[in-house]
N, C-alpha and C. Protein backbone atom coordinates (compact mmCIF):
# COMPACT_ATOMS: atom_id res chain seq x y z
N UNK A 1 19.38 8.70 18.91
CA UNK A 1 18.81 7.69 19.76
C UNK A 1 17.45 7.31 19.20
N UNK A 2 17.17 6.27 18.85
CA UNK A 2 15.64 5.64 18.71
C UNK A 2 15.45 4.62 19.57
N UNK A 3 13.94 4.77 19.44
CA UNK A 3 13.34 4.06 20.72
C UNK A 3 12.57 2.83 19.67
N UNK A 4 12.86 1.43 20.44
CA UNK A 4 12.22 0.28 19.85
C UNK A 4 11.30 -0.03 21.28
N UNK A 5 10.46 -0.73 20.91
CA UNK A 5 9.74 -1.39 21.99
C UNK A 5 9.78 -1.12 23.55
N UNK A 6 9.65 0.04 23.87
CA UNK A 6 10.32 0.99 24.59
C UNK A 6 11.49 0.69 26.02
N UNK A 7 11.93 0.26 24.94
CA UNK A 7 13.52 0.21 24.86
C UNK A 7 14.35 1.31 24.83
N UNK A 8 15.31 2.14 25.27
CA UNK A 8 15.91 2.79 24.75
C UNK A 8 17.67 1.81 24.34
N UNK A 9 17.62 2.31 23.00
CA UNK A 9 18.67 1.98 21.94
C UNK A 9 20.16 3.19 21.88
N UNK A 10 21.44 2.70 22.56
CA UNK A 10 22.16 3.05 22.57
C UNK A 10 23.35 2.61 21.41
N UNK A 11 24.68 3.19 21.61
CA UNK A 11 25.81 2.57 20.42
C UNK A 11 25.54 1.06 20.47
N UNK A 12 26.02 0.50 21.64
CA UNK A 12 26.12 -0.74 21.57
C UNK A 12 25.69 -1.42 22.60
N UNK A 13 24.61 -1.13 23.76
CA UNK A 13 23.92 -1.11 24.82
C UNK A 13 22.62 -0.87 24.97
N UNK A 14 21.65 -1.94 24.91
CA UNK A 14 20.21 -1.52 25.36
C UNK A 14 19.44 -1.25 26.44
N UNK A 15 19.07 -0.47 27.20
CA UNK A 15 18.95 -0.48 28.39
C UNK A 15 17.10 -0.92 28.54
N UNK A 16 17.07 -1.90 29.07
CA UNK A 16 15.56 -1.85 29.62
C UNK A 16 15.26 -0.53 30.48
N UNK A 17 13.78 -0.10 30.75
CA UNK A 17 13.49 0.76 31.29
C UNK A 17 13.87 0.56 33.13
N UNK A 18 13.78 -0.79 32.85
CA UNK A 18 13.88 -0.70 34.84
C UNK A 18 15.35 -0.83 34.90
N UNK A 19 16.53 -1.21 34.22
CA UNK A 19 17.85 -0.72 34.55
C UNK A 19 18.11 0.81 34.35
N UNK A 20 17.41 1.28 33.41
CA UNK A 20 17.60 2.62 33.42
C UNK A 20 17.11 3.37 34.90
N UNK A 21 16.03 3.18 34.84
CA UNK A 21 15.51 3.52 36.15
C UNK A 21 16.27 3.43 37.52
N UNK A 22 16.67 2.26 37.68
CA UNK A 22 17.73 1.30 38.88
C UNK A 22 18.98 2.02 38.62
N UNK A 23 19.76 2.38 37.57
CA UNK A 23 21.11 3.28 37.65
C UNK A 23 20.38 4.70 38.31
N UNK A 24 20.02 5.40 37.73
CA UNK A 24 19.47 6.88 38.08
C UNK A 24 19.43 6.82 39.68
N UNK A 25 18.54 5.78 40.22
CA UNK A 25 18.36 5.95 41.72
C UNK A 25 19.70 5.32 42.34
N UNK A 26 20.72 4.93 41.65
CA UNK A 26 21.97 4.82 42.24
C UNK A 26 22.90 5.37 42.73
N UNK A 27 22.59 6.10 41.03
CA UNK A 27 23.82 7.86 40.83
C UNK A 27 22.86 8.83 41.64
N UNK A 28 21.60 8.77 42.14
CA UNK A 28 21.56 10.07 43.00
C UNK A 28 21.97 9.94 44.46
N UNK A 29 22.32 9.27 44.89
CA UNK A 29 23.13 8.88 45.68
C UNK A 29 24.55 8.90 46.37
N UNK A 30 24.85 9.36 44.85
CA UNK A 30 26.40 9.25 44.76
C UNK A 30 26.66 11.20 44.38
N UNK A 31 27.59 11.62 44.67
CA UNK A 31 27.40 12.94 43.99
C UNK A 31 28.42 13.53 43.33
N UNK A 32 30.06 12.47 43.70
CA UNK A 32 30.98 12.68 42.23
C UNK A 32 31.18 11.72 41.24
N UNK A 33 30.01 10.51 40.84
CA UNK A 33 30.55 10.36 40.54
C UNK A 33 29.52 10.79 38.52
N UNK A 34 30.33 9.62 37.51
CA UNK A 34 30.06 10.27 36.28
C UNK A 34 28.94 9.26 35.91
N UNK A 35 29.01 7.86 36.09
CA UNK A 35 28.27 6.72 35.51
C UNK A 35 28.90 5.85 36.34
N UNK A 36 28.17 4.86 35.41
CA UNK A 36 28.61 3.44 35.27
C UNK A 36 29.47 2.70 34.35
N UNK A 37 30.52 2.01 34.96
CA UNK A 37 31.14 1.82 34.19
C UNK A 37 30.74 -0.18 33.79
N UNK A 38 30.86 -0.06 32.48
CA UNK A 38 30.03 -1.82 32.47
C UNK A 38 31.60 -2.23 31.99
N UNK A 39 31.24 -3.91 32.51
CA UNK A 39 32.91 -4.15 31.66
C UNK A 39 32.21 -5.73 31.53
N UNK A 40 33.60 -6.43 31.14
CA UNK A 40 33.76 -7.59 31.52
C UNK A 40 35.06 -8.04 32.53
N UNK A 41 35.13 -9.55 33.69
CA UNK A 41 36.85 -9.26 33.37
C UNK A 41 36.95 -10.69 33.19
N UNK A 42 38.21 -11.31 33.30
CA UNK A 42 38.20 -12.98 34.00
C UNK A 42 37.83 -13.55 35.07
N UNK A 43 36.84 -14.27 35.09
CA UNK A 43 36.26 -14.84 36.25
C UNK A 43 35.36 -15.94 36.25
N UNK A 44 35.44 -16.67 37.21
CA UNK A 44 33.88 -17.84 37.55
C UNK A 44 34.60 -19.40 36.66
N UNK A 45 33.53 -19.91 36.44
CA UNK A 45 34.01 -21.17 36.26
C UNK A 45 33.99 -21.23 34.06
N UNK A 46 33.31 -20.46 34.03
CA UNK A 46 33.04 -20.17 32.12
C UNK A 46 34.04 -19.41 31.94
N UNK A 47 34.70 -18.76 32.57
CA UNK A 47 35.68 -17.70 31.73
C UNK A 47 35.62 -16.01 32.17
N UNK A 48 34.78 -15.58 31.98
CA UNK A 48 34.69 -14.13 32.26
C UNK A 48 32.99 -13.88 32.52
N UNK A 49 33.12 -12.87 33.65
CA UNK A 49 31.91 -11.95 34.65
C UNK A 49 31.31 -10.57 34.23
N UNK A 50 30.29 -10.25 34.70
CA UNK A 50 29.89 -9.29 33.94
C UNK A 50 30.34 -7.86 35.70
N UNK A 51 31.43 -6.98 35.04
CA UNK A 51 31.42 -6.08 36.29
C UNK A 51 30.45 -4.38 36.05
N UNK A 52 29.70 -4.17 36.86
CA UNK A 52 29.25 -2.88 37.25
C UNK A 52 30.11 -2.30 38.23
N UNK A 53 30.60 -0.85 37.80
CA UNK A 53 31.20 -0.19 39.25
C UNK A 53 30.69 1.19 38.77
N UNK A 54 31.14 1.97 39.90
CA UNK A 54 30.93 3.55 39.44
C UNK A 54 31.81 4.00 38.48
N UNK A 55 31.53 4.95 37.99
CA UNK A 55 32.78 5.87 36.96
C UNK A 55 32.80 6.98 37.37
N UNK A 56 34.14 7.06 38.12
CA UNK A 56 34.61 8.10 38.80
C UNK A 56 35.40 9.66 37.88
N UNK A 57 36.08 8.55 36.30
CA UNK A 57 37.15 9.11 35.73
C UNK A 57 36.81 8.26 34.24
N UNK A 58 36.97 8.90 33.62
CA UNK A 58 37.10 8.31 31.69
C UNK A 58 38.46 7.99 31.11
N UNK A 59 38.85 6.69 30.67
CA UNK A 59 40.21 6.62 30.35
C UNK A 59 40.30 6.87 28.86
N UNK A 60 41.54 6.93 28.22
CA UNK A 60 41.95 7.21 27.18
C UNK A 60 41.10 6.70 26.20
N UNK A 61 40.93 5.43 25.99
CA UNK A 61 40.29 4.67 25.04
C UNK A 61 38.72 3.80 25.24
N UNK A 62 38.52 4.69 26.65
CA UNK A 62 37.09 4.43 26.88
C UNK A 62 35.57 4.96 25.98
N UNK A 63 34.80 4.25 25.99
CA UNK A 63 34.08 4.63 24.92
C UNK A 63 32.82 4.63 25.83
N UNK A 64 32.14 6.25 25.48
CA UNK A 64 30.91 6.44 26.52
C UNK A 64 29.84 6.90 25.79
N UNK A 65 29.13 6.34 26.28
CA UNK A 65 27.57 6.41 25.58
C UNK A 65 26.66 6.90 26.84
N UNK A 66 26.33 8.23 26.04
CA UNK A 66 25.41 9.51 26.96
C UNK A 66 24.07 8.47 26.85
N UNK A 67 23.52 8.43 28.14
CA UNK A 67 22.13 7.92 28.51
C UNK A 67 21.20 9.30 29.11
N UNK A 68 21.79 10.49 28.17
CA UNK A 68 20.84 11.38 29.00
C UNK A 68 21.07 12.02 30.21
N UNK A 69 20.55 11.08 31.50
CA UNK A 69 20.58 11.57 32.64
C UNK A 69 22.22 11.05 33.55
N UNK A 70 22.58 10.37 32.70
CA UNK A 70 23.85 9.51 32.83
C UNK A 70 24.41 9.13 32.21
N UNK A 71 26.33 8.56 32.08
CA UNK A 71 26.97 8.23 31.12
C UNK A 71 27.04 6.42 31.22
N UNK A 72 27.39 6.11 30.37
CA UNK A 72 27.79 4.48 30.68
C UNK A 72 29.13 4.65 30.28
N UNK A 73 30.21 4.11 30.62
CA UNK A 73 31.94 4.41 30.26
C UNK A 73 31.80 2.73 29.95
N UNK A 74 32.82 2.24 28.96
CA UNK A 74 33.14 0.48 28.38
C UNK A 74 34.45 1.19 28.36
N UNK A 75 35.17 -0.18 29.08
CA UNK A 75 36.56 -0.05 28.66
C UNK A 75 36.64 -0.68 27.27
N UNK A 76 38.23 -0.52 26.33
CA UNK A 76 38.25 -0.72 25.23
C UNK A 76 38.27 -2.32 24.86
N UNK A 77 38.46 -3.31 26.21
CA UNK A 77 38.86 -5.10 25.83
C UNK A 77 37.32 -5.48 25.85
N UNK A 78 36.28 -4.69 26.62
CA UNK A 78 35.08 -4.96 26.77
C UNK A 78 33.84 -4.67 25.77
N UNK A 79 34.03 -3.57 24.77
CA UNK A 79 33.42 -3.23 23.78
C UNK A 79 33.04 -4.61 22.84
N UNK A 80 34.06 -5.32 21.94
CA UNK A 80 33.50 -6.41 21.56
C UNK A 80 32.16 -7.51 22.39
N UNK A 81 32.72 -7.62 23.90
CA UNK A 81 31.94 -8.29 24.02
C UNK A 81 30.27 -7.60 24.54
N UNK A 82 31.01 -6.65 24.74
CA UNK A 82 29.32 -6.09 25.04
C UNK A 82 28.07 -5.71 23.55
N UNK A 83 28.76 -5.36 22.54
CA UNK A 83 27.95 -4.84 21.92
C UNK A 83 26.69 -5.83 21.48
N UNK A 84 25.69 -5.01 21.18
CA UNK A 84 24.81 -5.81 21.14
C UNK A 84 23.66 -6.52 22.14
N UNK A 85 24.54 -6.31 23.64
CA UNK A 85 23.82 -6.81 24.86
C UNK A 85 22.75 -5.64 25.37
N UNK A 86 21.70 -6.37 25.98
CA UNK A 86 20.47 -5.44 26.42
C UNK A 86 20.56 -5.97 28.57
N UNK A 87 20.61 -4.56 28.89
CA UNK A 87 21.13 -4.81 30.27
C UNK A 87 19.32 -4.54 30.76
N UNK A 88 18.78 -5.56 31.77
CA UNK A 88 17.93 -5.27 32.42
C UNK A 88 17.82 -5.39 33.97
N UNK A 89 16.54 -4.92 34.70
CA UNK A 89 16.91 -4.87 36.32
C UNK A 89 15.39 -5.81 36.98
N UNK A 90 16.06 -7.17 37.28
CA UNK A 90 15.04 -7.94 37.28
C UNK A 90 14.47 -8.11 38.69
N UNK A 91 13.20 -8.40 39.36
CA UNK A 91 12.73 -8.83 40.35
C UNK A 91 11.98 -10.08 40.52
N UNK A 92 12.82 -10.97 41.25
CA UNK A 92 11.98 -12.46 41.40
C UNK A 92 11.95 -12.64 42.67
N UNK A 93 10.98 -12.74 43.40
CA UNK A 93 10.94 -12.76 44.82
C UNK A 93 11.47 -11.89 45.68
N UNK A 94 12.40 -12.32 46.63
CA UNK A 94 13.56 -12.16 47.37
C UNK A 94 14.59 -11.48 46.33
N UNK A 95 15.27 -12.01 45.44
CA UNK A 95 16.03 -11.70 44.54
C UNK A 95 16.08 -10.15 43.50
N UNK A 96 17.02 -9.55 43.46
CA UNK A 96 16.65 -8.71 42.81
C UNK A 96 18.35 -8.28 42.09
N UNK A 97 18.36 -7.78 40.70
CA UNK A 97 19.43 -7.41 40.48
C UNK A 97 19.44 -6.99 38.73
N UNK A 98 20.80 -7.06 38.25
CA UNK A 98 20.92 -6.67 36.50
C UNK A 98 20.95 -7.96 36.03
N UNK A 99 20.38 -8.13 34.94
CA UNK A 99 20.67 -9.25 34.30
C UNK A 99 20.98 -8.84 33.00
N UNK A 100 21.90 -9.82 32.42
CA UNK A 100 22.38 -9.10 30.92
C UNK A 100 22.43 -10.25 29.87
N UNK A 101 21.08 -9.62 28.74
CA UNK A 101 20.93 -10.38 27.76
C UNK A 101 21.75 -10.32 26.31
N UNK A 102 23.07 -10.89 26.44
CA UNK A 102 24.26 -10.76 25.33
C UNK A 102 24.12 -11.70 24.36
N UNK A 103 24.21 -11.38 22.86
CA UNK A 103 23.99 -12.14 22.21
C UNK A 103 25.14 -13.24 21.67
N UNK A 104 26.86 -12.36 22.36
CA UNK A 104 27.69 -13.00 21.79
C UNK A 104 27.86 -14.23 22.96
N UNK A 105 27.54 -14.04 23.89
CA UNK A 105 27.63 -15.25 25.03
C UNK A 105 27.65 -16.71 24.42
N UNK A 106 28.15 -17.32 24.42
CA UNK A 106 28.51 -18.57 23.75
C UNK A 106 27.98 -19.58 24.83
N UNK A 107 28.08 -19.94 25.92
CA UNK A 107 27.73 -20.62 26.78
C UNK A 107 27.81 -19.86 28.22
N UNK A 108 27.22 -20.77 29.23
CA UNK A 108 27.07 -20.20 30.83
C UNK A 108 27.38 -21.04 31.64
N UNK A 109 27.91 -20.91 32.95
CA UNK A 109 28.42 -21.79 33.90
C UNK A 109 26.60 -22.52 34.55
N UNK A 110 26.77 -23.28 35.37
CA UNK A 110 25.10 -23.71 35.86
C UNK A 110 25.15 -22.81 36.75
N UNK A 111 25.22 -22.05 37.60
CA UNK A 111 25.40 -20.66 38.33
C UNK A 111 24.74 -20.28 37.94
N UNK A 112 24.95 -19.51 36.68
CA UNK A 112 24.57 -18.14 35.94
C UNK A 112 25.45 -17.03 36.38
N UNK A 113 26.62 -17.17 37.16
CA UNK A 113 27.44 -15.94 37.50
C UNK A 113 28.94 -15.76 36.53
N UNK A 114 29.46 -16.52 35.10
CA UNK A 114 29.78 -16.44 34.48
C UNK A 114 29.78 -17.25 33.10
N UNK A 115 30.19 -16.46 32.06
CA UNK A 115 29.65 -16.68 31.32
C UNK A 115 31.33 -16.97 29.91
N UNK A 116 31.29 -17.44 28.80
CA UNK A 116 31.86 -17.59 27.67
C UNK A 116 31.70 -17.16 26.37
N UNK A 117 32.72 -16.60 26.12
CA UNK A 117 32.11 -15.79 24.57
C UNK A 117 33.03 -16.31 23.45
């Protein structure tokens, strides 16, 4: 693991410090489960959504990247499109949530709730 701009630098996942932070106070919360699981699926008006859920269980061809205090699980259709993306945990007002800066993203719906690769 190396650290850029204090960033922490995973396989194919960058985590800003305040998503890192924002999972941890999630999973203590929770007490079976393993991580987070990041994906993509089909959805919205661009094509495909970005999903967060818990990770309860690791599948065959899931690929997990130790964050230390937590795992992140990618299913195997989602790896292409994630790699490379830096997940952060933003606050604007009222608003608060992950936002994910992917480089393969090709275009965005006017939303911002899906996206094209």
């Amino acid at each position: 693991m190396e650290r850029r701009e204090s960033r922490l630098r995973y396989t194919m996942i960058t985590l800003a410090p305040s998503a890192r932070e924002h999972i941890i106070r999630m999973l203590e919360k929770k007490s079976s489960v393993l991580g987070i699981r990041v994906g993509v699926k089909g959805a919205g008006c661009s094509g495909f959504a970005y999903v967060l859920e818990y990770a309860y269980c690791v599948e065959k061809y899931d690929t997990v990247v130790d964050c230390q205090q937590f795992i992140l699980v990618i299913d195997e259709k989602s790896k292409s499109f994630l790699n490379g993306m830096e997940m952060q945990y933003t606050r604007r007002g009222l608003n608060e949530g992950f936002e994910f800066v992917n480089p393969n993203v090709k275009n965005s719906c006017g939303c911002g709730e899906s996206v094209y690769f």
